[in-house]
PDB file of N, CA and C in Angstrom:
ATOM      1  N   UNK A   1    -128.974  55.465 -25.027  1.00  0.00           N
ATOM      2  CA  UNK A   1    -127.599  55.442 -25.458  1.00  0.00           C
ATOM      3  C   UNK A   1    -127.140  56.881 -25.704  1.00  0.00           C
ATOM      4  N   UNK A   2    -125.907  57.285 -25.321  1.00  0.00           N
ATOM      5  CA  UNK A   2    -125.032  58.894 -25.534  1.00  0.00           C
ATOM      6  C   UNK A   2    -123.886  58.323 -26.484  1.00  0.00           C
ATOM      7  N   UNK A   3    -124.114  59.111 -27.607  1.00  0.00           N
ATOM      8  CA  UNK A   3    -122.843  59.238 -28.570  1.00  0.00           C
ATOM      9  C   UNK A   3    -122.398  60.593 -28.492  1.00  0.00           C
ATOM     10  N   UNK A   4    -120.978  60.556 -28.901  1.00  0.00           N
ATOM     11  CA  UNK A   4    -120.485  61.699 -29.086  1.00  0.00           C
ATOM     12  C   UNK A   4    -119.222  61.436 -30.050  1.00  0.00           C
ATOM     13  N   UNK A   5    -118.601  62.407 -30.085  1.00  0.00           N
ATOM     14  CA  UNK A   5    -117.008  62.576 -30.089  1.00  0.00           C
ATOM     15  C   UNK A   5    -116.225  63.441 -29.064  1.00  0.00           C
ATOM     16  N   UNK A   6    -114.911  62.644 -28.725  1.00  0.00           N
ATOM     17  CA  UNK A   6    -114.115  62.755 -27.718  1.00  0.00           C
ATOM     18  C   UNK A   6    -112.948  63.216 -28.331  1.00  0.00           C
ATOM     19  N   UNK A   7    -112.277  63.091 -29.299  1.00  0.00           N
ATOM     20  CA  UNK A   7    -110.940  63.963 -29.858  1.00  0.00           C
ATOM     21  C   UNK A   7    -110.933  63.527 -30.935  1.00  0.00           C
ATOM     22  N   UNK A   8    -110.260  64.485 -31.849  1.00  0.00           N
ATOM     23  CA  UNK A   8    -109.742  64.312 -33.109  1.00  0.00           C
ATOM     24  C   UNK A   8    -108.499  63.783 -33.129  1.00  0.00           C
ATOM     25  N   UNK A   9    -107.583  63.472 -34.425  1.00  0.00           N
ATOM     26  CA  UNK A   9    -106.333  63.199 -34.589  1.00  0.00           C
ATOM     27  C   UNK A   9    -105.830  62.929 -35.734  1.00  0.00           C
ATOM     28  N   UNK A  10    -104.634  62.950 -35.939  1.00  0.00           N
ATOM     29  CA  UNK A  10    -104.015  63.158 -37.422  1.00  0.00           C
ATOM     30  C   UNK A  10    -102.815  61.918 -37.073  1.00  0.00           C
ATOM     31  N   UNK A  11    -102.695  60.922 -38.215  1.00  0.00           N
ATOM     32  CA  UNK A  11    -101.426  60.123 -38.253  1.00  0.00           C
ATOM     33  C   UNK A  11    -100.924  60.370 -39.485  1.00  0.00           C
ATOM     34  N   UNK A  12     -99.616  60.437 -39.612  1.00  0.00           N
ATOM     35  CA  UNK A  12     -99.095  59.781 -41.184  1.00  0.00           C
ATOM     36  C   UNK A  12     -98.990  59.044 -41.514  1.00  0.00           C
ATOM     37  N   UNK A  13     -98.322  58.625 -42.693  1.00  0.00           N
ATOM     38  CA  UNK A  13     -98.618  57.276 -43.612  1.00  0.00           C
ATOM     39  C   UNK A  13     -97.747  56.567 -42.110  1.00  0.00           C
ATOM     40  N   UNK A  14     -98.668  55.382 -42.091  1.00  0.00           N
ATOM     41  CA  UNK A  14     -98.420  53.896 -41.459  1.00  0.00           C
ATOM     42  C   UNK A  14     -97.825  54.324 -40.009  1.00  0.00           C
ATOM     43  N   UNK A  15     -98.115  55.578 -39.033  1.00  0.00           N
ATOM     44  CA  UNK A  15     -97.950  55.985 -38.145  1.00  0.00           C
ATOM     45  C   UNK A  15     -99.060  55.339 -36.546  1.00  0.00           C
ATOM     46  N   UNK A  16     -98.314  55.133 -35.782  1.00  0.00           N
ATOM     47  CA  UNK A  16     -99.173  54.640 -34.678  1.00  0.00           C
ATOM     48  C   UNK A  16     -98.699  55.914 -33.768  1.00  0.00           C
ATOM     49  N   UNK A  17     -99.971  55.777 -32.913  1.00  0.00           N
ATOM     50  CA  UNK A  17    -100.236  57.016 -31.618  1.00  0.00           C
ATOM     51  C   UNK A  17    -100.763  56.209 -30.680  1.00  0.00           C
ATOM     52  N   UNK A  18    -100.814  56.992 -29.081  1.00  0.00           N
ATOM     53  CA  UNK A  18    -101.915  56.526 -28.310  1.00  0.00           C
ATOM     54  C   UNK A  18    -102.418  57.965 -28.004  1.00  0.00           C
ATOM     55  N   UNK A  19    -103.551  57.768 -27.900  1.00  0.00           N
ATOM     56  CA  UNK A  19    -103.855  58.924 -26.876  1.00  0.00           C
ATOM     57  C   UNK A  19    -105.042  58.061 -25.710  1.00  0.00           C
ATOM     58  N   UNK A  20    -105.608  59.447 -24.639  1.00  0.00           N
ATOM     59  CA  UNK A  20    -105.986  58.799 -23.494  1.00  0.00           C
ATOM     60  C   UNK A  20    -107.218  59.537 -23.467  1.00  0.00           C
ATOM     61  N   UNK A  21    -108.015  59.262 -22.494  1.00  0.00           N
ATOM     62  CA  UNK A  21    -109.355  59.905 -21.925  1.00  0.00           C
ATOM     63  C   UNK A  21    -109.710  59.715 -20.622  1.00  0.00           C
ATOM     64  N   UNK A  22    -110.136  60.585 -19.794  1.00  0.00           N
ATOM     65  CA  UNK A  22    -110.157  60.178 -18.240  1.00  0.00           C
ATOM     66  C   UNK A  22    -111.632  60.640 -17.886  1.00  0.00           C
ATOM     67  N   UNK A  23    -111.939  60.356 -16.690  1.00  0.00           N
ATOM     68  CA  UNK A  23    -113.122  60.394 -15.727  1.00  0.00           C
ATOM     69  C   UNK A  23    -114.075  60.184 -15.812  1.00  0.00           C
ATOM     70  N   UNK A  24    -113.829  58.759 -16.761  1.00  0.00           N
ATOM     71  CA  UNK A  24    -115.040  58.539 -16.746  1.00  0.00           C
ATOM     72  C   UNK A  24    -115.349  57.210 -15.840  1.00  0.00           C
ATOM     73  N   UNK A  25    -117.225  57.363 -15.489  1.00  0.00           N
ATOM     74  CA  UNK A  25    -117.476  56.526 -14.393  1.00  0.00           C
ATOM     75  C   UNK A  25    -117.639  55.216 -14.978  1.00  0.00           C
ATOM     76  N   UNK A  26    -116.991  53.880 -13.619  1.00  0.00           N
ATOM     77  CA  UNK A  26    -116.697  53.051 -13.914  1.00  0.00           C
ATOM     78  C   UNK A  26    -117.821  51.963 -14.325  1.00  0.00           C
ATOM     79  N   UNK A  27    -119.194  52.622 -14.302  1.00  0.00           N
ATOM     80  CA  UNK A  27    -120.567  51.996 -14.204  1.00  0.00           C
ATOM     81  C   UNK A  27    -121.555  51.912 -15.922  1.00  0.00           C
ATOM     82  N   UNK A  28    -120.159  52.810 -16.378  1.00  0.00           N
ATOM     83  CA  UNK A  28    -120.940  52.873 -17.694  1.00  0.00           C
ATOM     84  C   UNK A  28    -120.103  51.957 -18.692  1.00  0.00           C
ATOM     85  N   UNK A  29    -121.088  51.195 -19.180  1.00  0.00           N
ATOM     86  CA  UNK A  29    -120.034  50.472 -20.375  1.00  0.00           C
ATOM     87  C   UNK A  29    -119.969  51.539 -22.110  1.00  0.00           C
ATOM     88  N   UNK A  30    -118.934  51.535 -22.125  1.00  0.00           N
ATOM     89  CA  UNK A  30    -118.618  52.553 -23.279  1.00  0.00           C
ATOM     90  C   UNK A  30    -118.124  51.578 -23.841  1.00  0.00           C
ATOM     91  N   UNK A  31    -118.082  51.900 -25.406  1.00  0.00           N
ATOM     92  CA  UNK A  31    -117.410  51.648 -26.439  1.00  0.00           C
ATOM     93  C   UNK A  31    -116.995  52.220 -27.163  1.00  0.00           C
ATOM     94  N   UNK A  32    -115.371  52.429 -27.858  1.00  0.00           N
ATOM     95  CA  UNK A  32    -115.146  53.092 -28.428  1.00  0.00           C
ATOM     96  C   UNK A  32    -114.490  52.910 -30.240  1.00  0.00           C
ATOM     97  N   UNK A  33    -115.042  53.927 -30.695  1.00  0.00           N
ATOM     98  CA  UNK A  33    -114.252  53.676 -32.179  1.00  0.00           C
ATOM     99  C   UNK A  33    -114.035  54.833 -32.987  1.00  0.00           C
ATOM    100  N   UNK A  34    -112.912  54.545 -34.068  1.00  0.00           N
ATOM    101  CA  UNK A  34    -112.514  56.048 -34.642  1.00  0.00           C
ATOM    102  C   UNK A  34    -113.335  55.927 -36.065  1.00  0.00           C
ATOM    103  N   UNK A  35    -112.942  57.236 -37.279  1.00  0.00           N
ATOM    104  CA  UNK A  35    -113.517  57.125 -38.069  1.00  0.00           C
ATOM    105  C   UNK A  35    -112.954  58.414 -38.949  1.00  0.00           C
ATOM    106  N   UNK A  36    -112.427  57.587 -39.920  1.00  0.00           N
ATOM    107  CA  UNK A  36    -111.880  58.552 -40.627  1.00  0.00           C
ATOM    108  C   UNK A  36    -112.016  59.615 -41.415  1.00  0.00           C
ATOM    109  N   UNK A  37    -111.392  61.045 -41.083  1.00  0.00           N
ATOM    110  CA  UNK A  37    -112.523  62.007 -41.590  1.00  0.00           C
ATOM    111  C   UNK A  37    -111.791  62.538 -43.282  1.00  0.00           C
ATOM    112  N   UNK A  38    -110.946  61.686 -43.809  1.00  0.00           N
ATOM    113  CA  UNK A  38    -109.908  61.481 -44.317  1.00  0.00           C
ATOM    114  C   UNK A  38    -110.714  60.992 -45.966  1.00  0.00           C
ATOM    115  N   UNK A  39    -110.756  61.526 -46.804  1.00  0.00           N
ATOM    116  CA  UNK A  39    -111.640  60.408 -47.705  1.00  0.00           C
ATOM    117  C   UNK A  39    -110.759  59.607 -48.672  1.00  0.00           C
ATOM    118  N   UNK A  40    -110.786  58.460 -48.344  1.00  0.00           N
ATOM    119  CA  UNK A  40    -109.878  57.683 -49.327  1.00  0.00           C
ATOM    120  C   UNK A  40    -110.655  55.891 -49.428  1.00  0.00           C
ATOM    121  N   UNK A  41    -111.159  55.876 -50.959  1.00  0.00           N
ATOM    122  CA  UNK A  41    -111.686  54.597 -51.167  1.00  0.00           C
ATOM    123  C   UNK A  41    -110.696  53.064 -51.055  1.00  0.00           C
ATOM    124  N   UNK A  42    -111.122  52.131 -50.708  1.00  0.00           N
ATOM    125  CA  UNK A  42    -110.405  50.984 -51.444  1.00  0.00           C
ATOM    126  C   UNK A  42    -109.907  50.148 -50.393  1.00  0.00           C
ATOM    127  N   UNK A  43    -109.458  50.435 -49.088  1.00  0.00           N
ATOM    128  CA  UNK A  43    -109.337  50.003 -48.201  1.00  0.00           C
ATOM    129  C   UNK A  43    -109.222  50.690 -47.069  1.00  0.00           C
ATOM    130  N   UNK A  44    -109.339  49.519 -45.562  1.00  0.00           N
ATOM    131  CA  UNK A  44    -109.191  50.395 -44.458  1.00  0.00           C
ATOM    132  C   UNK A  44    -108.517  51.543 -44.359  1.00  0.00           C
ATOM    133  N   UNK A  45    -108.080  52.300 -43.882  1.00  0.00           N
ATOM    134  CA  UNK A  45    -107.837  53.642 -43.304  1.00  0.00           C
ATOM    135  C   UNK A  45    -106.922  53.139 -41.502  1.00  0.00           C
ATOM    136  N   UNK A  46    -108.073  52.816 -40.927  1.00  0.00           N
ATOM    137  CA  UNK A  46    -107.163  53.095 -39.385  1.00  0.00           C
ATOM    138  C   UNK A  46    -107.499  51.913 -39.067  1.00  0.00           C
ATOM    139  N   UNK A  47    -106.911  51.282 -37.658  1.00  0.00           N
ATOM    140  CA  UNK A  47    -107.494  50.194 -37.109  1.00  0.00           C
ATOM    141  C   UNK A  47    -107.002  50.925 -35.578  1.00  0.00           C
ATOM    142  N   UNK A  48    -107.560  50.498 -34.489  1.00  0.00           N
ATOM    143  CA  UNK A  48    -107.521  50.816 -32.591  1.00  0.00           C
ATOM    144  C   UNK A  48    -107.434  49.570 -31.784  1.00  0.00           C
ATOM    145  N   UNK A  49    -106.985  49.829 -31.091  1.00  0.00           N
ATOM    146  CA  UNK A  49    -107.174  48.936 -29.605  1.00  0.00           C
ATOM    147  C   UNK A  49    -107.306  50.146 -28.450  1.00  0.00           C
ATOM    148  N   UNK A  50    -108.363  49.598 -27.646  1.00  0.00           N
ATOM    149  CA  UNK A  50    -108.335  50.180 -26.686  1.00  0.00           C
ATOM    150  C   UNK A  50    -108.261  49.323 -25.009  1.00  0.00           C
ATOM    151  N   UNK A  51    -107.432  50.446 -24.183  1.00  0.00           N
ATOM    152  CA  UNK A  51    -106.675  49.485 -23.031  1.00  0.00           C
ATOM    153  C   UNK A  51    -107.635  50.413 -21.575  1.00  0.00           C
ATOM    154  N   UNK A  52    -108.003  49.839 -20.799  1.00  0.00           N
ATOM    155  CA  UNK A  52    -108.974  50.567 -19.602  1.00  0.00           C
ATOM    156  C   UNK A  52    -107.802  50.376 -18.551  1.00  0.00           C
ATOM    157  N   UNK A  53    -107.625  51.584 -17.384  1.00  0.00           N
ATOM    158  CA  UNK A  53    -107.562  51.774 -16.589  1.00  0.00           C
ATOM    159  C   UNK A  53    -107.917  52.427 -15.250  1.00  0.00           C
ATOM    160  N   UNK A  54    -108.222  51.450 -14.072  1.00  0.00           N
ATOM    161  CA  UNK A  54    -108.732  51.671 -13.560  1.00  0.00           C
ATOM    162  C   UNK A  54    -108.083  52.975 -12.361  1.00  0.00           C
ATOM    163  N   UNK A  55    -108.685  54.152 -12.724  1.00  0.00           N
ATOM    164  CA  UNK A  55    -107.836  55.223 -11.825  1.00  0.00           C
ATOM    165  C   UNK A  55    -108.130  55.469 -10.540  1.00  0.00           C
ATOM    166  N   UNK A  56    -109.655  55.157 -10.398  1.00  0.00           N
ATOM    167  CA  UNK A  56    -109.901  55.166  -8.470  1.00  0.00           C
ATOM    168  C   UNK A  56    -111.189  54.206  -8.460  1.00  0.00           C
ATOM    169  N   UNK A  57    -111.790  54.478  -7.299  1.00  0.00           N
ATOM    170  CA  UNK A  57    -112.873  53.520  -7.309  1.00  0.00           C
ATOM    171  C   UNK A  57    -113.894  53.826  -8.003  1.00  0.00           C
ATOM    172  N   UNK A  58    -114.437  55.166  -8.478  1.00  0.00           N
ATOM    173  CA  UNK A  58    -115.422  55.393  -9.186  1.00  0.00           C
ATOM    174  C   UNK A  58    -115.038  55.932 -10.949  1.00  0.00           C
ATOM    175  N   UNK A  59    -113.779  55.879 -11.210  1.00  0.00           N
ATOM    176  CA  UNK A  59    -113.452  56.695 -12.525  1.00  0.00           C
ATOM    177  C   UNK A  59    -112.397  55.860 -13.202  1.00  0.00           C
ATOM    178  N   UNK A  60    -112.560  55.601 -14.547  1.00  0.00           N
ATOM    179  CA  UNK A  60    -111.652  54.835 -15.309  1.00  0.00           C
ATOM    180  C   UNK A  60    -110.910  55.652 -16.187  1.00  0.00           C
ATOM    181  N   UNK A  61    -109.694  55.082 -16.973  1.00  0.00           N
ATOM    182  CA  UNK A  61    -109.381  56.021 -17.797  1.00  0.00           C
ATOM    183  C   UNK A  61    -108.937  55.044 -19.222  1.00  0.00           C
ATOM    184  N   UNK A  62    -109.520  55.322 -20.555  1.00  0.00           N
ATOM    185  CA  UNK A  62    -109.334  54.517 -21.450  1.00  0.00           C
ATOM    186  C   UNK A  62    -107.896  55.123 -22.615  1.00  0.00           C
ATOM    187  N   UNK A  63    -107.122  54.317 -22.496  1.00  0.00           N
ATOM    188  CA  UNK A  63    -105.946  54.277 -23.426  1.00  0.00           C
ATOM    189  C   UNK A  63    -106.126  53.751 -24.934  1.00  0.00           C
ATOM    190  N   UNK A  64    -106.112  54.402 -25.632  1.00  0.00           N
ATOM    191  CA  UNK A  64    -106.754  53.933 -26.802  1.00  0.00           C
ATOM    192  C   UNK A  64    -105.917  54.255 -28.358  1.00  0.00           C
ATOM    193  N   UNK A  65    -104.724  53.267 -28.834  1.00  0.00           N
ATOM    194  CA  UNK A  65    -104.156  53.595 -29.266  1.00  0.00           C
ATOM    195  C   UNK A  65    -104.827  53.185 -31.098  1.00  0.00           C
ATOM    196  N   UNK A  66    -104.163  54.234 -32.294  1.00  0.00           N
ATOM    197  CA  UNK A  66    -104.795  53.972 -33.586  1.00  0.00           C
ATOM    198  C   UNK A  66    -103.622  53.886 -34.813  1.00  0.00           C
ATOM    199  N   UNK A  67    -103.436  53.061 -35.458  1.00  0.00           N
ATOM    200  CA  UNK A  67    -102.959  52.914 -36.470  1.00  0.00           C
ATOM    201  C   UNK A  67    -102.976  53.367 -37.940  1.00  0.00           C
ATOM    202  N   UNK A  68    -102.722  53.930 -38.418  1.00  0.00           N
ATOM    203  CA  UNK A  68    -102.795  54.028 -39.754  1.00  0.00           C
ATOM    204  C   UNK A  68    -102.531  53.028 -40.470  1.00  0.00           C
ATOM    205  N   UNK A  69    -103.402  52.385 -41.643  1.00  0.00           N
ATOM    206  CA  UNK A  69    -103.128  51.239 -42.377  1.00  0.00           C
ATOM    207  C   UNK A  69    -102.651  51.826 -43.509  1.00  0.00           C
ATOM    208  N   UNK A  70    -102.891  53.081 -43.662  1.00  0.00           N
ATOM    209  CA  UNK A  70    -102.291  53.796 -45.518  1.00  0.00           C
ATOM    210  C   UNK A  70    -101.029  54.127 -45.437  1.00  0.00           C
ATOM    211  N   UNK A  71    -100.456  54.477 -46.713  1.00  0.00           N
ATOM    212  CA  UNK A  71     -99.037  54.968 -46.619  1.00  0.00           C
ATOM    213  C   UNK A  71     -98.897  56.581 -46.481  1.00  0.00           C
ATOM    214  N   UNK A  72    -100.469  56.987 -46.638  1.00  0.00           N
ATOM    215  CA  UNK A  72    -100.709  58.678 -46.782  1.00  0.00           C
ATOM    216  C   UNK A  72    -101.522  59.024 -45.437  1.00  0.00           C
ATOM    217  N   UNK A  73    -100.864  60.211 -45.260  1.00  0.00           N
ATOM    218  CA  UNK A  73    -101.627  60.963 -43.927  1.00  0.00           C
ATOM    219  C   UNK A  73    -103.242  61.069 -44.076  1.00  0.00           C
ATOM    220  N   UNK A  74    -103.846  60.310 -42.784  1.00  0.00           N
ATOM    221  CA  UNK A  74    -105.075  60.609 -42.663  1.00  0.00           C
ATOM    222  C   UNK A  74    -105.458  61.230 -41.204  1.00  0.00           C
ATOM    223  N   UNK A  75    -107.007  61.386 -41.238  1.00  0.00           N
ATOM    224  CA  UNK A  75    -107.342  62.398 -39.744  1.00  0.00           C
ATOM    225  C   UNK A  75    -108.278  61.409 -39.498  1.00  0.00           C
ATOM    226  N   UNK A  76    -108.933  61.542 -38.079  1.00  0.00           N
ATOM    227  CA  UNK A  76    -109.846  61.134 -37.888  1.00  0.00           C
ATOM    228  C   UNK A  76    -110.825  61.916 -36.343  1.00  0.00           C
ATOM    229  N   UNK A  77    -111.932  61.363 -35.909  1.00  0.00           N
ATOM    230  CA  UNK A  77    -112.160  61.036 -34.815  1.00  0.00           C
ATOM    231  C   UNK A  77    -112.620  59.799 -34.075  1.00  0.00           C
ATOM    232  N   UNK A  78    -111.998  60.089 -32.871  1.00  0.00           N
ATOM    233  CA  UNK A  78    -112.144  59.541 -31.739  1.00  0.00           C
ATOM    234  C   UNK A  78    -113.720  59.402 -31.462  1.00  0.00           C
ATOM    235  N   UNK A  79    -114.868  58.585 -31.535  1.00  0.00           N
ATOM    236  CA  UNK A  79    -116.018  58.240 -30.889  1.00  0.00           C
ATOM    237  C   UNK A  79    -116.440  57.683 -30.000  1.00  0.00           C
ATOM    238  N   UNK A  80    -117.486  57.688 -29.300  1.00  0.00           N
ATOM    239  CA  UNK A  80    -118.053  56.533 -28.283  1.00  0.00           C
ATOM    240  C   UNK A  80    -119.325  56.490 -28.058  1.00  0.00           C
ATOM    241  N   UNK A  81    -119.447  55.634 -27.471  1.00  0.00           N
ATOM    242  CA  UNK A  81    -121.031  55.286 -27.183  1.00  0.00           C
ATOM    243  C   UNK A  81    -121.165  54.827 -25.847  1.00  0.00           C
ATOM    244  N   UNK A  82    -121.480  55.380 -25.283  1.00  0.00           N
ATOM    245  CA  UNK A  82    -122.917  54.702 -23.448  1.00  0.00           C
ATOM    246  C   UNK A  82    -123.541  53.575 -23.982  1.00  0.00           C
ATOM    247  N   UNK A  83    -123.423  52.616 -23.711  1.00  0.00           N
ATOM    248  CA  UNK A  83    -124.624  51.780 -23.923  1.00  0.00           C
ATOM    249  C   UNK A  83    -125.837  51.234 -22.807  1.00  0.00           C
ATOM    250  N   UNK A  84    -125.401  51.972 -21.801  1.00  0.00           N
ATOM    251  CA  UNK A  84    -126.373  51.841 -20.775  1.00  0.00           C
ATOM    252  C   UNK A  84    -127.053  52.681 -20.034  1.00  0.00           C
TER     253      UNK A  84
END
């Protein structure tokens, strides 16, 4: 398995974004999730969906948009994982 991080990002209170990621090959199953670098107890922080597109025959590109659940600006990153 390859972990990493892929981008950072900043929302404000109760702010939605998307951002994107490209080239990656279509053979690997990834998963992705954020994580807030933000410290605040008591409840969630962010929530994501992420949307795949397929850009050619060998390379995908994942759309992956994140929410802020607080009313106060938090940061985070962007993660993933190879699982194969």
């Amino acid at each position: 398995m390859r972990t990493g991080t892929q981008f950072t990002g900043s929302l404000t209170g109760n702010q939605t974004n998307r951002w994107f990621t490209f080239n990656w090959p279509v053979g690997w199953h990834v998963t992705w999730y954020m994580m807030p670098t933000t410290p605040q107890s008591g409840a969630p922080q962010v929530d994501w969906d992420v949307f795949v597109e397929r850009a050619s025959a060998t390379h995908c590109t994942y759309w992956i948009t994140v929410k802020n659940l607080t009313a106060t600006p938090v940061s985070f990153e962007g993660r993933y994982a190879v699982l194969n």
